[in-house]
C-alpha atoms as a PDB file:
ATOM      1  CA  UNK A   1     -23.475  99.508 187.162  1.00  0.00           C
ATOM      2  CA  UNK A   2     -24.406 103.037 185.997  1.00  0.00           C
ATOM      3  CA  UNK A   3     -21.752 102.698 183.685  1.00  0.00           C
ATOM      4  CA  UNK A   4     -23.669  99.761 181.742  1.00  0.00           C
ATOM      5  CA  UNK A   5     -26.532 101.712 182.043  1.00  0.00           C
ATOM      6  CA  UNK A   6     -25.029 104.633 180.417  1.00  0.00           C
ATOM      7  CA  UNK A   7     -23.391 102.442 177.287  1.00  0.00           C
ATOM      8  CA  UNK A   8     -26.429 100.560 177.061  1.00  0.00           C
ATOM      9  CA  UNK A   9     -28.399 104.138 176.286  1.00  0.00           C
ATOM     10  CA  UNK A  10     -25.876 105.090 174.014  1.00  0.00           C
ATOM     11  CA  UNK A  11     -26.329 101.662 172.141  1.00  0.00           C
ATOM     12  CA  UNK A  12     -29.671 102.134 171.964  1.00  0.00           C
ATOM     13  CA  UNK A  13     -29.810 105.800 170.294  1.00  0.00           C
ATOM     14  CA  UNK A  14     -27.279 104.716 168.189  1.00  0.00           C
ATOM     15  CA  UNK A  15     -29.471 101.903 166.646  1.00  0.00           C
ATOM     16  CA  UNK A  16     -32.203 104.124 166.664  1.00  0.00           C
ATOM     17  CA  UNK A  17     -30.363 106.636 164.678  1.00  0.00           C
ATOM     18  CA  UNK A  18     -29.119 104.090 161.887  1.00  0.00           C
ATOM     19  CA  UNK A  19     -32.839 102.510 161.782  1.00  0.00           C
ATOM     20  CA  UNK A  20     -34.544 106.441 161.165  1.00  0.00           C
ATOM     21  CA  UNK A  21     -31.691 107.139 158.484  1.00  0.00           C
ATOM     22  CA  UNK A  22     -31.975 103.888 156.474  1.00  0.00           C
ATOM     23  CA  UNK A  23     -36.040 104.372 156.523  1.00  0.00           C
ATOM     24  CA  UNK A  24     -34.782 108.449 154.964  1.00  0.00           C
ATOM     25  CA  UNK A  25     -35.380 108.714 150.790  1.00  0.00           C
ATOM     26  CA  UNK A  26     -31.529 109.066 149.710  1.00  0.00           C
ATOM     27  CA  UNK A  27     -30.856 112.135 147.806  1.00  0.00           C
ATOM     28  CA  UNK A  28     -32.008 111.858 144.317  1.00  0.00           C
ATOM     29  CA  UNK A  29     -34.303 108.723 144.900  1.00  0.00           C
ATOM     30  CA  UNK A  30     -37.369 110.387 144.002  1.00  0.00           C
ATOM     31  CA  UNK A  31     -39.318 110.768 140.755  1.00  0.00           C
ATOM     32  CA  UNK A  32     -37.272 112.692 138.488  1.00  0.00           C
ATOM     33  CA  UNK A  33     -38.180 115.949 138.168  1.00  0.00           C
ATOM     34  CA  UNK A  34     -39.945 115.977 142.076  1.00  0.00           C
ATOM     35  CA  UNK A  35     -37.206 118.683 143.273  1.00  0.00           C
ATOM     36  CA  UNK A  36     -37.953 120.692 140.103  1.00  0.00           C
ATOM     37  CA  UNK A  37     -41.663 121.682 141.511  1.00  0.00           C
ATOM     38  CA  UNK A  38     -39.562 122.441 145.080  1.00  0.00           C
ATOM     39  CA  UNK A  39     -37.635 124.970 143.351  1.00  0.00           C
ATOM     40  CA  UNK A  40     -40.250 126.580 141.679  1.00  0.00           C
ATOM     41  CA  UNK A  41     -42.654 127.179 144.820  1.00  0.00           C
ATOM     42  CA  UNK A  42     -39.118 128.608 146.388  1.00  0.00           C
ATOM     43  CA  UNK A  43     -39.189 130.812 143.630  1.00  0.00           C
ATOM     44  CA  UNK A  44     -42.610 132.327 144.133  1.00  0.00           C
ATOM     45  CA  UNK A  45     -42.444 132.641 147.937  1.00  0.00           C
ATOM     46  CA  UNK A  46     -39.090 134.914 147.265  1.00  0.00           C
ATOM     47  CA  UNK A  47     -41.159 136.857 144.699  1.00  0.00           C
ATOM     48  CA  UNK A  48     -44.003 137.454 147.104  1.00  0.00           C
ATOM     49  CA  UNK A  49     -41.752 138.153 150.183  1.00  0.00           C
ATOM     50  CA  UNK A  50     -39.152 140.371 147.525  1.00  0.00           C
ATOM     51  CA  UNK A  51     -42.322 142.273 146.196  1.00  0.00           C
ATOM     52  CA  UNK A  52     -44.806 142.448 149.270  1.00  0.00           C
ATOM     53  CA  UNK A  53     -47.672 140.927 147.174  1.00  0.00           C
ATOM     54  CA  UNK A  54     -49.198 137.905 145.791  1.00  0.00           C
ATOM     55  CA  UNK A  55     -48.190 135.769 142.525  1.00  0.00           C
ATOM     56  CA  UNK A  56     -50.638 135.697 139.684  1.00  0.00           C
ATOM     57  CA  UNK A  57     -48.241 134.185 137.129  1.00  0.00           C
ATOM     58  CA  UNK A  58     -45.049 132.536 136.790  1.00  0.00           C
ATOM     59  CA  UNK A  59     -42.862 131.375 133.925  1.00  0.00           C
ATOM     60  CA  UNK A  60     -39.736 129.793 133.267  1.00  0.00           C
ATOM     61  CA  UNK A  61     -36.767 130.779 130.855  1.00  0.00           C
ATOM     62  CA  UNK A  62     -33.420 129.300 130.222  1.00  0.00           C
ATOM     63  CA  UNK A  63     -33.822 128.639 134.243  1.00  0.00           C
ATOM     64  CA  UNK A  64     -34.978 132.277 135.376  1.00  0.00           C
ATOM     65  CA  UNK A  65     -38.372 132.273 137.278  1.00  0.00           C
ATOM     66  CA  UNK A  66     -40.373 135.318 135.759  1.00  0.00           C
ATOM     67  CA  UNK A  67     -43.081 135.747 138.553  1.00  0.00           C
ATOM     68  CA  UNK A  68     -46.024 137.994 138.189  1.00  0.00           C
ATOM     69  CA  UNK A  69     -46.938 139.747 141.431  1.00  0.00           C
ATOM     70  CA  UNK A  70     -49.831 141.712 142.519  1.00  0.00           C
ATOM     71  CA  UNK A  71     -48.819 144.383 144.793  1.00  0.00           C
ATOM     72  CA  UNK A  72     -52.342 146.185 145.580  1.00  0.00           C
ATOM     73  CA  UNK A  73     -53.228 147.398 142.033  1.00  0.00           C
ATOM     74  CA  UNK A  74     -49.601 146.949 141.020  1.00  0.00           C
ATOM     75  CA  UNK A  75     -48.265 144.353 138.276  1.00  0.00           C
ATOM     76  CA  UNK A  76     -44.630 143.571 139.747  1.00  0.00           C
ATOM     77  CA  UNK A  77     -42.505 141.112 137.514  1.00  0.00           C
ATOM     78  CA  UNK A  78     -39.753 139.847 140.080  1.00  0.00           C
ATOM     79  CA  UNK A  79     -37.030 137.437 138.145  1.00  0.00           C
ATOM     80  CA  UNK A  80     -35.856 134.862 140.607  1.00  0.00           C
ATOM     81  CA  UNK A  81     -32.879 132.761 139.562  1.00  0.00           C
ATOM     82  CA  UNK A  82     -32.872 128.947 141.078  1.00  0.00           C
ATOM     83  CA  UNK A  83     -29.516 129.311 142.506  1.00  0.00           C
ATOM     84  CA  UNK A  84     -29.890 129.891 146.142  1.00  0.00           C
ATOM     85  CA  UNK A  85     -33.105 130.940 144.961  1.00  0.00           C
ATOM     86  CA  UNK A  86     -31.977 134.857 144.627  1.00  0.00           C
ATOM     87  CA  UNK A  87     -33.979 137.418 143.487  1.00  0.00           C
ATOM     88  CA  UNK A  88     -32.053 138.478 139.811  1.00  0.00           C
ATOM     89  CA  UNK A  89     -34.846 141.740 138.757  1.00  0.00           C
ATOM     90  CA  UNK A  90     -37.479 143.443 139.902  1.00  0.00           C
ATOM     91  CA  UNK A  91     -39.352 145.292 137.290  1.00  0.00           C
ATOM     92  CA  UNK A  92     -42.715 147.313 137.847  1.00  0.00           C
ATOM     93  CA  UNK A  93     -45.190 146.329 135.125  1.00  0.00           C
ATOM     94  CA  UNK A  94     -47.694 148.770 135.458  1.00  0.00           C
ATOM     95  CA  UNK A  95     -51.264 148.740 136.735  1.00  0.00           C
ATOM     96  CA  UNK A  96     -53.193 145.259 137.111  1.00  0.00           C
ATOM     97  CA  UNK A  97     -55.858 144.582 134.526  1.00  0.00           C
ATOM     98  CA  UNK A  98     -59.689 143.914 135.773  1.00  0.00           C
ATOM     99  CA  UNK A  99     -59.500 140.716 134.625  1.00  0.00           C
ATOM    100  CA  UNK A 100     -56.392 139.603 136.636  1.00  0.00           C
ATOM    101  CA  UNK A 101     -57.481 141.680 139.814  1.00  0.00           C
ATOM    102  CA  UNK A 102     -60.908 139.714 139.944  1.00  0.00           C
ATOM    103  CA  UNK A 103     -59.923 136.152 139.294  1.00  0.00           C
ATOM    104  CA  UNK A 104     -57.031 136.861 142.014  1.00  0.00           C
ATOM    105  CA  UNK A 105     -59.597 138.557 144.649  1.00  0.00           C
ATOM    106  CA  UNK A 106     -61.543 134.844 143.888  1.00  0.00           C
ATOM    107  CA  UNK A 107     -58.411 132.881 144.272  1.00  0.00           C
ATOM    108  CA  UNK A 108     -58.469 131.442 147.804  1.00  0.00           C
ATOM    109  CA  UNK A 109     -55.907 129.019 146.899  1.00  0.00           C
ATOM    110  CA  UNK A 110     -52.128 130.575 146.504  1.00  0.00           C
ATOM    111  CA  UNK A 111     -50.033 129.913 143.640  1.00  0.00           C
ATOM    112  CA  UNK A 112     -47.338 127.834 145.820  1.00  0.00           C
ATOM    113  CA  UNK A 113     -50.414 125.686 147.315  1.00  0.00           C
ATOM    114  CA  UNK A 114     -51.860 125.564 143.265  1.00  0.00           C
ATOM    115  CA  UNK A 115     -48.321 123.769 142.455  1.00  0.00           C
ATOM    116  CA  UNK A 116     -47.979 121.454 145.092  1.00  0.00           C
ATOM    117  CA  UNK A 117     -51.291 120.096 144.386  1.00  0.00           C
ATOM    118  CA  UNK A 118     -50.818 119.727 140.249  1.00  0.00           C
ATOM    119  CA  UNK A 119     -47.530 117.904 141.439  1.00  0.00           C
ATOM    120  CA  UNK A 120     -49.459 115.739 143.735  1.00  0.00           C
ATOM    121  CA  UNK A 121     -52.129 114.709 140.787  1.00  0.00           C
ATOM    122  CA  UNK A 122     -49.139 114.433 137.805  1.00  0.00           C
ATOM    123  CA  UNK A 123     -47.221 111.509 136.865  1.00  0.00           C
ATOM    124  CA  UNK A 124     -44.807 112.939 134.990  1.00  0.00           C
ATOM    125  CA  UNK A 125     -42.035 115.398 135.005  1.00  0.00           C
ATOM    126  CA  UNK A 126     -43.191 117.815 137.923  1.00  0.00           C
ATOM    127  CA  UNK A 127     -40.487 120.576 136.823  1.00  0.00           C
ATOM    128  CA  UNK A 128     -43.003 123.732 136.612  1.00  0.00           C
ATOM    129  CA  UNK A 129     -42.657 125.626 133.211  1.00  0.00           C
ATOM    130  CA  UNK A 130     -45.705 128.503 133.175  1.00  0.00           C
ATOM    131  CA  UNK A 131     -48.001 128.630 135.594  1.00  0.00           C
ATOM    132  CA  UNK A 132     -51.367 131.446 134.981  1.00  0.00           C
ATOM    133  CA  UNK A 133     -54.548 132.613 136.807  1.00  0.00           C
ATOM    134  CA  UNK A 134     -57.169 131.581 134.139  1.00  0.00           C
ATOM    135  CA  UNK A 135     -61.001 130.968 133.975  1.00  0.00           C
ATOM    136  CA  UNK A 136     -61.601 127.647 133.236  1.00  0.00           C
ATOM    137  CA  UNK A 137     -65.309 127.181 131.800  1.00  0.00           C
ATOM    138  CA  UNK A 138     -65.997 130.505 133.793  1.00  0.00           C
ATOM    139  CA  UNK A 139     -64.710 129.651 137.385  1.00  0.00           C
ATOM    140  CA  UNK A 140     -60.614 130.909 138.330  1.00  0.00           C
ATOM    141  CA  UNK A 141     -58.509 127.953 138.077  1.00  0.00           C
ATOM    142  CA  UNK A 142     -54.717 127.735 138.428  1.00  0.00           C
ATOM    143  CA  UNK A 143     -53.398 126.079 135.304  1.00  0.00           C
ATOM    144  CA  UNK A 144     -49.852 124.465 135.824  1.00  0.00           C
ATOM    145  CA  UNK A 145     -48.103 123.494 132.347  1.00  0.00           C
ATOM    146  CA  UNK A 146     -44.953 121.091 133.381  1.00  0.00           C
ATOM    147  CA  UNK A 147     -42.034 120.836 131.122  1.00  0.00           C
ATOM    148  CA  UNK A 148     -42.568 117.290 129.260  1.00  0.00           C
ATOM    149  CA  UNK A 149     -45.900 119.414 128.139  1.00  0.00           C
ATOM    150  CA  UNK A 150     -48.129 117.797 130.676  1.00  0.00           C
ATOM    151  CA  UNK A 151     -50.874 120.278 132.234  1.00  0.00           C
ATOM    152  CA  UNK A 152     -53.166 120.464 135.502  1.00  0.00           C
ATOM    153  CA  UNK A 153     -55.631 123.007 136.311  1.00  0.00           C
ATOM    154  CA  UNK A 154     -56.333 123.598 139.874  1.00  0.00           C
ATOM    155  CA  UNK A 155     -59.616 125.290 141.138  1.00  0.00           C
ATOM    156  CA  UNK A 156     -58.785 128.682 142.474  1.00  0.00           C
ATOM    157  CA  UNK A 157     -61.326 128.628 145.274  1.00  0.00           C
ATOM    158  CA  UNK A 158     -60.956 125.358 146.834  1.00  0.00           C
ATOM    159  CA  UNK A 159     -57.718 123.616 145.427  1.00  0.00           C
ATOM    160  CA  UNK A 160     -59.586 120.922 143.940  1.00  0.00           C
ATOM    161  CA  UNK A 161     -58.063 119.360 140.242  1.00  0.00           C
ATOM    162  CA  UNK A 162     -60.393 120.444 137.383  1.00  0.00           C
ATOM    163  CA  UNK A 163     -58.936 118.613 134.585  1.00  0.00           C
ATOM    164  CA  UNK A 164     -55.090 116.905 134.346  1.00  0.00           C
ATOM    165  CA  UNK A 165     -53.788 116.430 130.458  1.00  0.00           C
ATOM    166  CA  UNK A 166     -50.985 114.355 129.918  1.00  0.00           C
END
């Protein structure tokens, strides 16, 4: 009898298991371009981890993540590479201007949390290609630019989308 009892548990996970991994996305079954946002945030918490700061400004080059980090009143440019991601350079940039130290002291929202929201709100290709700290009509706003050109600012202080352009 406990025997029964025993296979019909097994069963039972078993069925469970194969109804939780048919409800799973497959690999590549998203939007294109949804794992290309993924790599990028990667990218930027290696920079800020690799550097000991926080990203201000990130662009993308033949693959190669140039990140901008602020490391007190430091400008650190960390290169990340996607592979893995690793961290390919680390160069020191010199001080950080006024302008970049103030709209970052106002930025409540990281850079990482600034691309998964553009992502969110964009309908197209969500591969990140330059991301900067900007004011946008005088408040700090993230502004992601995408690869098929398509842009989303994201207010700095509260994450909410200022303006999307296709």
């Amino acid at each position: 009898m406990a025997s029964l009892r025993v296979l019909a548990a097994g069963l039972s996970a078993l069925g469970l298991a194969l109804t939780l991994a048919s409800c799973a996305p497959s690999p590549g079954s998203g939007t294109p371009g949804d794992e290309g946002y993924e790599s990028t945030i990667a990218a930027v918490v290696l920079a800020e981890s690799d550097a000991g700061g926080r990203a201000f400004a990130l662009e993308t080059e033949g693959g190669t993540s140039r990140i901008r980090v602020a490391v007190g009143d430091r400008d650190v440019e960390v290169e990340v590479e996607p592979a893995g991601p690793t961290v390919a350079g680390r160069h020191e940039g010199g001080d950080l201007d006024a302008d970049d130290r103030a709209a970052l002291s106002a930025a409540s929202t990281p850079l990482a949390d600034a691309i998964r929201i553009a992502a969110a709100a964009y309908d197209g290709n969500r591969s990140v290609d330059e991301v900067a700290l900007d004011r946008d009509g005088g408040a700090a706003a993230w502004t992601i630019e995408f690869v098929d050109g398509g842009e989303v600012a994201v207010a700095a202080t509260d994450g909410a989308i200022v303006r999307t352009e296709d």
